[in-house]
Each structure stands twice: as C-alpha cells, then as structure tokens.
C-alpha atoms as a PDB file:
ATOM      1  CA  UNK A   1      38.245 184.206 115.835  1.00  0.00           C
ATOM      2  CA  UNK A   2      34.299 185.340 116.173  1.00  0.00           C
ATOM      3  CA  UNK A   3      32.434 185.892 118.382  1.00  0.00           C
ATOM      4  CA  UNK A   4      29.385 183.500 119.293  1.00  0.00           C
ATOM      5  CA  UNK A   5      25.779 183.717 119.879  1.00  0.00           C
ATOM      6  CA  UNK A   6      25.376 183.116 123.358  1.00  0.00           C
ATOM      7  CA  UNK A   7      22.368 180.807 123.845  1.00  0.00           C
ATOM      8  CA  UNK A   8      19.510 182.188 126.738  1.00  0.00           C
ATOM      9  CA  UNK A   9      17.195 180.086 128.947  1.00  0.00           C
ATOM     10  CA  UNK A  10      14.565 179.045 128.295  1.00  0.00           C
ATOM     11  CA  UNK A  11      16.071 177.662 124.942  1.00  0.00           C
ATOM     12  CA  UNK A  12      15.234 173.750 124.614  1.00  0.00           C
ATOM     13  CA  UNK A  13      18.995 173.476 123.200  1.00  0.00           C
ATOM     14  CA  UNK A  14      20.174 174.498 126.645  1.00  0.00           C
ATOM     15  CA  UNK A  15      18.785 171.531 128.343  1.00  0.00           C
ATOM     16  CA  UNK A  16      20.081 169.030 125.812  1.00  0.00           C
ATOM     17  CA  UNK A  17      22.926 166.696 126.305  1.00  0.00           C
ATOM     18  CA  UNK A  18      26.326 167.002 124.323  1.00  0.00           C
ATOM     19  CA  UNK A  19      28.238 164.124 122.880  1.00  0.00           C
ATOM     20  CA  UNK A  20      32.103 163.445 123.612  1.00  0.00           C
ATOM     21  CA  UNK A  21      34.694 164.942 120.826  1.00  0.00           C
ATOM     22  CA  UNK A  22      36.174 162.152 118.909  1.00  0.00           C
ATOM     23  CA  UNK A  23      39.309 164.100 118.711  1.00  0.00           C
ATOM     24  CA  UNK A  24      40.978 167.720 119.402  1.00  0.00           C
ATOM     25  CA  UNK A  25      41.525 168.741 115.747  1.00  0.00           C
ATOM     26  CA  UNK A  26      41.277 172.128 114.082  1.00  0.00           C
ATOM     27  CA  UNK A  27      37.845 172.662 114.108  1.00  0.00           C
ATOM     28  CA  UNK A  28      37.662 171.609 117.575  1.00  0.00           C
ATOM     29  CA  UNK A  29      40.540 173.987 118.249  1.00  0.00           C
ATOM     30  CA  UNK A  30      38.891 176.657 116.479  1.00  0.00           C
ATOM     31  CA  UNK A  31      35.385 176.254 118.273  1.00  0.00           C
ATOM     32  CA  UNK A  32      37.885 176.597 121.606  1.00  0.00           C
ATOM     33  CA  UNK A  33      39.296 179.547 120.619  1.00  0.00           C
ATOM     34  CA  UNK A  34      35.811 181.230 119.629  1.00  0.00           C
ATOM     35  CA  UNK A  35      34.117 180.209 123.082  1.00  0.00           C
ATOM     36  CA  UNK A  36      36.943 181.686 124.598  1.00  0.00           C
ATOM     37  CA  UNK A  37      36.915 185.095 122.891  1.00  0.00           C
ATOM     38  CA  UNK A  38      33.107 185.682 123.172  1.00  0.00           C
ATOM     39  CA  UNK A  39      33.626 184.680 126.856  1.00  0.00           C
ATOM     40  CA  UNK A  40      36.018 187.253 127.183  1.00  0.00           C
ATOM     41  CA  UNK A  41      33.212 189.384 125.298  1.00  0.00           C
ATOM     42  CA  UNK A  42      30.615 188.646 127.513  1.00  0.00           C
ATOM     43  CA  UNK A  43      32.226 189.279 130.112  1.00  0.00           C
ATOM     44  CA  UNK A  44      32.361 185.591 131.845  1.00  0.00           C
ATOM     45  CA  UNK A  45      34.716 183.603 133.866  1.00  0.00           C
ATOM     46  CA  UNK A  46      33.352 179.627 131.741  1.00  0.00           C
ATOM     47  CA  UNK A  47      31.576 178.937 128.988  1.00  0.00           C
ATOM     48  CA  UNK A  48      30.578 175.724 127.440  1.00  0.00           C
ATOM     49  CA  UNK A  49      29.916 174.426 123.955  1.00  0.00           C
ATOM     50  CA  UNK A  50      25.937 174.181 124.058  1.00  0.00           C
ATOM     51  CA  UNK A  51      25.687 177.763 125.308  1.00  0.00           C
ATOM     52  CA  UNK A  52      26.760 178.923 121.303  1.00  0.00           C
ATOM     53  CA  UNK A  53      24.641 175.508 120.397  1.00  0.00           C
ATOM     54  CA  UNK A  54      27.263 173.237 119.285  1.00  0.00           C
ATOM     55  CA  UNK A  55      26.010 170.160 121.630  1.00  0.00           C
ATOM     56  CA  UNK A  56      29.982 168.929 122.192  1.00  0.00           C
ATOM     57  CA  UNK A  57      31.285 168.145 125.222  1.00  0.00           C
ATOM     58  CA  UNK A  58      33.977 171.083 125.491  1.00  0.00           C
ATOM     59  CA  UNK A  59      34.165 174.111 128.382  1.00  0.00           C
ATOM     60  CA  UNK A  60      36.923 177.279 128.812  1.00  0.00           C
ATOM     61  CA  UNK A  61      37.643 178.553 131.775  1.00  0.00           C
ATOM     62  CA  UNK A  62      39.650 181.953 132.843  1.00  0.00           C
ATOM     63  CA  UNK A  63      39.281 182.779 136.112  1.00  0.00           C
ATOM     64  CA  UNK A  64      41.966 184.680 136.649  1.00  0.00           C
ATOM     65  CA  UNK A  65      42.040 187.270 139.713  1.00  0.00           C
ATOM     66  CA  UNK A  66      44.810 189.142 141.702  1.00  0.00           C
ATOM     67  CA  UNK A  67      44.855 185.946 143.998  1.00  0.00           C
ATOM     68  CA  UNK A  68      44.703 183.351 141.300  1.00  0.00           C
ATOM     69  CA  UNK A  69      46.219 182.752 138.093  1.00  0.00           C
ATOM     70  CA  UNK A  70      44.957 179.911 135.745  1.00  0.00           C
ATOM     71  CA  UNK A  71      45.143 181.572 132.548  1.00  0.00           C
ATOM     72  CA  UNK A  72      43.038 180.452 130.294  1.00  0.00           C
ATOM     73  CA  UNK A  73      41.857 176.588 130.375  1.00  0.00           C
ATOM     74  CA  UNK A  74      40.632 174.636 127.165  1.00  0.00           C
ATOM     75  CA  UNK A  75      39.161 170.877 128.206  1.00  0.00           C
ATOM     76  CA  UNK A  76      37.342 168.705 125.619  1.00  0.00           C
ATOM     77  CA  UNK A  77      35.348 165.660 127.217  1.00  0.00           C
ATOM     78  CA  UNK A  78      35.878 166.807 131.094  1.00  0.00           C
ATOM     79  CA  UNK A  79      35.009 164.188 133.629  1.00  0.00           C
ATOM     80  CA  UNK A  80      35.051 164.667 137.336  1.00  0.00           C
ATOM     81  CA  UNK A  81      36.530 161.995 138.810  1.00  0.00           C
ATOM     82  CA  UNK A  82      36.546 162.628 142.367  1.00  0.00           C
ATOM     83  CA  UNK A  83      35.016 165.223 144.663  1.00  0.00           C
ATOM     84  CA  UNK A  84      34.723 165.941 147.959  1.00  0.00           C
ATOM     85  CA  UNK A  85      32.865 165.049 150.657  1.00  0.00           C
ATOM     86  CA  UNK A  86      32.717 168.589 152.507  1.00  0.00           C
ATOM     87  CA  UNK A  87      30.878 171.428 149.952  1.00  0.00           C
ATOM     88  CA  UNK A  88      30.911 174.990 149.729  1.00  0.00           C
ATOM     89  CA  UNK A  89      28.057 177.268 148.228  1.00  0.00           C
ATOM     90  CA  UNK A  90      29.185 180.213 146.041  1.00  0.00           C
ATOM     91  CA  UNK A  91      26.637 182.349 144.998  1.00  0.00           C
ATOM     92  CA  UNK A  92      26.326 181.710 140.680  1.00  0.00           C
ATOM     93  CA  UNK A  93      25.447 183.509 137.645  1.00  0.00           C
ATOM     94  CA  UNK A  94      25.210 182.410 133.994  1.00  0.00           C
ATOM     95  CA  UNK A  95      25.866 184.123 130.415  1.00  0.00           C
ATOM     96  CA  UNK A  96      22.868 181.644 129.649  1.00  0.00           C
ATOM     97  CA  UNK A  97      20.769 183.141 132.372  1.00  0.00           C
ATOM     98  CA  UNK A  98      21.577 187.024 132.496  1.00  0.00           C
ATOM     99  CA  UNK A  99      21.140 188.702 135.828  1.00  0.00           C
ATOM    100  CA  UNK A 100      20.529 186.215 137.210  1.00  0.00           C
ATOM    101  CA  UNK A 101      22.408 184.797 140.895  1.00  0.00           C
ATOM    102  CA  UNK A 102      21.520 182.162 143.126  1.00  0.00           C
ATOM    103  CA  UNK A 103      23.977 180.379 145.976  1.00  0.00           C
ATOM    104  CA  UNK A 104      24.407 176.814 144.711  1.00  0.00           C
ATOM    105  CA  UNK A 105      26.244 173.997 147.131  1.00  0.00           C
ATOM    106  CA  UNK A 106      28.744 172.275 145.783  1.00  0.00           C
ATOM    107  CA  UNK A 107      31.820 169.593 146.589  1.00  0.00           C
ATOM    108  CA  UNK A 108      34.577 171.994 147.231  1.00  0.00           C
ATOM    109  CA  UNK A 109      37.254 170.317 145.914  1.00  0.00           C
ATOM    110  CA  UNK A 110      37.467 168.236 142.543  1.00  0.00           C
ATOM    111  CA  UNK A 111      39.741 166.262 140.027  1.00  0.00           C
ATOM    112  CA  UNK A 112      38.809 167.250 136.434  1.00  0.00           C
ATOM    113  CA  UNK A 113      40.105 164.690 133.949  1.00  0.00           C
ATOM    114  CA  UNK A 114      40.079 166.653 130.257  1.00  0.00           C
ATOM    115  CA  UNK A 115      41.316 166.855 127.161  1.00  0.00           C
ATOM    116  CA  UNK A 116      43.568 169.887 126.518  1.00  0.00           C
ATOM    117  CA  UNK A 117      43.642 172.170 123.651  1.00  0.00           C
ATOM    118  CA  UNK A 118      46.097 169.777 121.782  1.00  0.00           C
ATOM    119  CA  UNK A 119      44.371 166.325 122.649  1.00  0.00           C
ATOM    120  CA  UNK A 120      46.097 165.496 125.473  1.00  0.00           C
ATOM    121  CA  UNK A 121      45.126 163.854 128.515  1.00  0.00           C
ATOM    122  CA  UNK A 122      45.221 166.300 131.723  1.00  0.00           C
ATOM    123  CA  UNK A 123      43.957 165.683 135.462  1.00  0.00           C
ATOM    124  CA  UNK A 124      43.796 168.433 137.205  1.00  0.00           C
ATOM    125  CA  UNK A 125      42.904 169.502 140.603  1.00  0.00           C
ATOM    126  CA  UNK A 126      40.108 172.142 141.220  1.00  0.00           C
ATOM    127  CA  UNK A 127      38.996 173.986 144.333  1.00  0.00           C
ATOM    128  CA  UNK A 128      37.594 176.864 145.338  1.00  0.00           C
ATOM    129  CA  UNK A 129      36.052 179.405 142.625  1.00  0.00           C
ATOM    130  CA  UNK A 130      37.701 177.223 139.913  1.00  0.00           C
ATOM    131  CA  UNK A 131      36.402 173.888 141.246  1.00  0.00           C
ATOM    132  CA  UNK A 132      32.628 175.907 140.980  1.00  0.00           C
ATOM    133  CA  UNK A 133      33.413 176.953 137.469  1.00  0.00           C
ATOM    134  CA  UNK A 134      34.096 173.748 136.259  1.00  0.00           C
ATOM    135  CA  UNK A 135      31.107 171.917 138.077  1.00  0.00           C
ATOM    136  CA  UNK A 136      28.889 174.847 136.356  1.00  0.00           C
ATOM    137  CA  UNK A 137      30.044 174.195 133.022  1.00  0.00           C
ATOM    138  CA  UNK A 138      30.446 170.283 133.098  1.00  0.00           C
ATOM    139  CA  UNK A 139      26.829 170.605 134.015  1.00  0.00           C
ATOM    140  CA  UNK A 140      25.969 172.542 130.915  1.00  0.00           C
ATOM    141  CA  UNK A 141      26.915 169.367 129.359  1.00  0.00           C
ATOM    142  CA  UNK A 142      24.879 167.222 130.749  1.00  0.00           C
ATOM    143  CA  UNK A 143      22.050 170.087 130.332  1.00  0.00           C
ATOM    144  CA  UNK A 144      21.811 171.250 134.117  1.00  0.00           C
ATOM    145  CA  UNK A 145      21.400 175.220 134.354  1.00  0.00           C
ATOM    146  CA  UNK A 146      21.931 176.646 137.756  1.00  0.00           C
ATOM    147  CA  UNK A 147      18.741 177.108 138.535  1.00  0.00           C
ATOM    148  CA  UNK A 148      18.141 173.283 138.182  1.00  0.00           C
ATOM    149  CA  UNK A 149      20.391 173.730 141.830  1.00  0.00           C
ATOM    150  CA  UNK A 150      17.807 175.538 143.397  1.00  0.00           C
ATOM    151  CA  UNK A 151      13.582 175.672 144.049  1.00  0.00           C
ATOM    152  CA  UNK A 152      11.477 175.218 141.807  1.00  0.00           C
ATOM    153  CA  UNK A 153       9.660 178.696 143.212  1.00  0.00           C
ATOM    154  CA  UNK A 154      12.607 180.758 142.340  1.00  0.00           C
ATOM    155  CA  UNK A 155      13.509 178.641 139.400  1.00  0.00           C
ATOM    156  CA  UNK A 156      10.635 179.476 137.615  1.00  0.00           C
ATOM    157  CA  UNK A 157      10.098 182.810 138.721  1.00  0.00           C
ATOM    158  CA  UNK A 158      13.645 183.672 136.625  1.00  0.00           C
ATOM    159  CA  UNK A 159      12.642 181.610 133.716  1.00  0.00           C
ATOM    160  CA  UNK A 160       9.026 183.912 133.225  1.00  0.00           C
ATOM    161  CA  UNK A 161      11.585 186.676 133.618  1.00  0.00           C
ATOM    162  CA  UNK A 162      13.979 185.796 130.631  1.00  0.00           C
ATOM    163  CA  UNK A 163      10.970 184.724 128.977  1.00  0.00           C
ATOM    164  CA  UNK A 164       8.919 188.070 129.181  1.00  0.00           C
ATOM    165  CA  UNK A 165      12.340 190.048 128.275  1.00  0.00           C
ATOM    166  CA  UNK A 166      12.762 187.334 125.019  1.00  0.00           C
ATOM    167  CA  UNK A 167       9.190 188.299 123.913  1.00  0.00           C
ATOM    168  CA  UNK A 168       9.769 192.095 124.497  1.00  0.00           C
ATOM    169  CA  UNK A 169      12.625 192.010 122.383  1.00  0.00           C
ATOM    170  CA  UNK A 170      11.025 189.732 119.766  1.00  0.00           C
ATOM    171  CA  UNK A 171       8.075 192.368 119.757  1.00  0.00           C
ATOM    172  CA  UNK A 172      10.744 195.289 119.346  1.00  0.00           C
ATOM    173  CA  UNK A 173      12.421 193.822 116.820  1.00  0.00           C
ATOM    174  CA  UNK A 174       9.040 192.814 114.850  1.00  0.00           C
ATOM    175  CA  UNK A 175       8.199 196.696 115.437  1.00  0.00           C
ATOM    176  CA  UNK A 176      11.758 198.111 114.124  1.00  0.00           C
ATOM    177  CA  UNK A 177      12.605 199.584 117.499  1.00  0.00           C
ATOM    178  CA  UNK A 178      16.172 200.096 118.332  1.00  0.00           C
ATOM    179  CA  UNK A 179      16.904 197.830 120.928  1.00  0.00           C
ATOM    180  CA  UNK A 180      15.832 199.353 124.268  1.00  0.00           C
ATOM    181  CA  UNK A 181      17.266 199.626 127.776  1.00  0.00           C
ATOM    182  CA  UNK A 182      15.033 196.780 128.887  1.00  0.00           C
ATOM    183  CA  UNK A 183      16.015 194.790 126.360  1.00  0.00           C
ATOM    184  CA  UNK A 184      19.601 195.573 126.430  1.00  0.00           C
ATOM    185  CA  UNK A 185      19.917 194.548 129.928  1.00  0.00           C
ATOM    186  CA  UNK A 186      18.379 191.171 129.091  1.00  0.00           C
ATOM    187  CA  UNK A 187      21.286 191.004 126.652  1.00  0.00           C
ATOM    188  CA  UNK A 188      23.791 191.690 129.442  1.00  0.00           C
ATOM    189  CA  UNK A 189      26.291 189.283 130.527  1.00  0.00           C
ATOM    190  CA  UNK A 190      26.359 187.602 134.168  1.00  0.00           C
ATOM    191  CA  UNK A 191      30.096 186.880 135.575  1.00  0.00           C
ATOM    192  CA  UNK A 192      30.305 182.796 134.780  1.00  0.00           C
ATOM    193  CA  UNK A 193      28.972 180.752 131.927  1.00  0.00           C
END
C-alpha cells in the first residue's frame, strides 16, 4: 500500500466529474486499499477517488466510534437510491479543504447501492454520521465540495484562504525554506474526506 497525494481546493481536478468502474479488479482493489490507508493517514473518516486525482467513481468509508462500528467500507460506482424526506445538518470538514467546517443539511437517512471491494452488488442503509459521509463523498464524484452546500460569502472567503496558504507554500518551497508552521497547518487533515 502507499500513501496518496491528497488533492486541495481550489484544484480544477476537484470539481471534475468521475466515470463509473467497468469492473472491481486488482488495480481497482489496489487504488481501494491506498485511499483507505492515506485516509487512515490523514486522519479522515471518507475519502474518494478524485481527492488522490484518479477521476473514478470509488469512496471508503471508516467511521468507526465507541457507538458505531462499520469497519471499513469499500464501494465502487455508489448510487443513492432513496433518501429521506426529513434532513439533518452535521457540521462538515474535508481532507480536500483543511480546516475548514461548515454545517451542511442533508436527507438523514439513505440507501447506498455500491459495488463492494470484490465486485459485488451491495444496498445498504445509511443514517446518521454514516449517511453524511457517504452523501459527502458521492458528491466528490459528481465534483460538489462542501462548500458548494453553503454561501457563496463564506464559500469564497475559504477558497482565498487555501489559496493564499497554496501560494505561501509554493513561495517557500521556490525559496528552500523548510516547510513552516503556516504552511504545515495548511497541510493538516480535517476529520472527513
């Protein structure tokens, strides 16, 4: 396994759409199993293909906590195909958009239909933090962000952020300056994908 290049806004490739997987093979598997570990890395609860820039349509999930145990979820060309009427807001965070948390409304319950990690077809049933996580990182797919949830004031006020701490770093690293605190921290990992 290796760890991935997590992908930060404002990168173009983040707002691209990804194409189904023809099939769960060994590459695919492979591409699973490195999303997952630099997940793990990051730290982060999701992750989805475009966010190391393959543009596939494939997500992990872990969201395991004291009160609930999913273990780690692998789904290759996830479709929601029904939600609820009645949402809940849970306040978000992205790997692609560090330090970064806004409350985002969303149906609270969902059916997921996916491939798993050995091609076969799953439905499962999502709510609460896990039905979030999985409308957070089906979006990446379709090239929605978070912040495409919420104003266009605040939306762009975090984008000018990343972007100044991007060029900071780009200047650091033109100058041969070890990476910096400020810089660091732009590096830093928010809880979900």
């Amino acid at each position: 396994m290796a760890l991935l290049t997590i992908l930060t806004a404002p990168d173009p490739r983040l707002k691209k759409k990804s194409l189904p997987v023809a099939a769960v093979d060994d590459d695919l598997r492979r591409l699973m199993d490195d999303m997952l570990e630099t997940m793990y890395a990051a730290p982060g609860i999701g992750l989805a293909a475009p966010q190391v820039g393959a543009l596939q349509r494939v997500i992990v999930l872990d969201i395991d906590r004291e009160d609930v145990k999913t273990g780690p979820l692998f789904m290759a060309n996830p479709e929601i195909v029904e939600a609820s009427d009645e949402d809940v807001s849970y306040e978000e965070g992205c790997l692609s958009v560090p330090e970064h948390y806004s409350d985002v409304a969303r149906p609270a319950r969902v059916r997921v239909r996916y491939l798993d990690r050995d091609g076969a077809e799953r439905e499962m049933a999502c709510e609460g933090l896990l039905a979030t996580c999985v409308q957070h990182e089906i979006d990446h797919l379709d090239g929605i962000l978070f912040i495409d949830h919420i104003s266009a004031l605040k939306r762009n006020m975090i984008l000018r952020k990343l972007l100044k701490a991007r060029k900071e770093k780009e200047r650091d690293a033109a100058d041969g300056k070890p990476l910096g605190k400020a810089a660091s921290k732009a590096d830093e990992a928010a809880p979900a994908g």
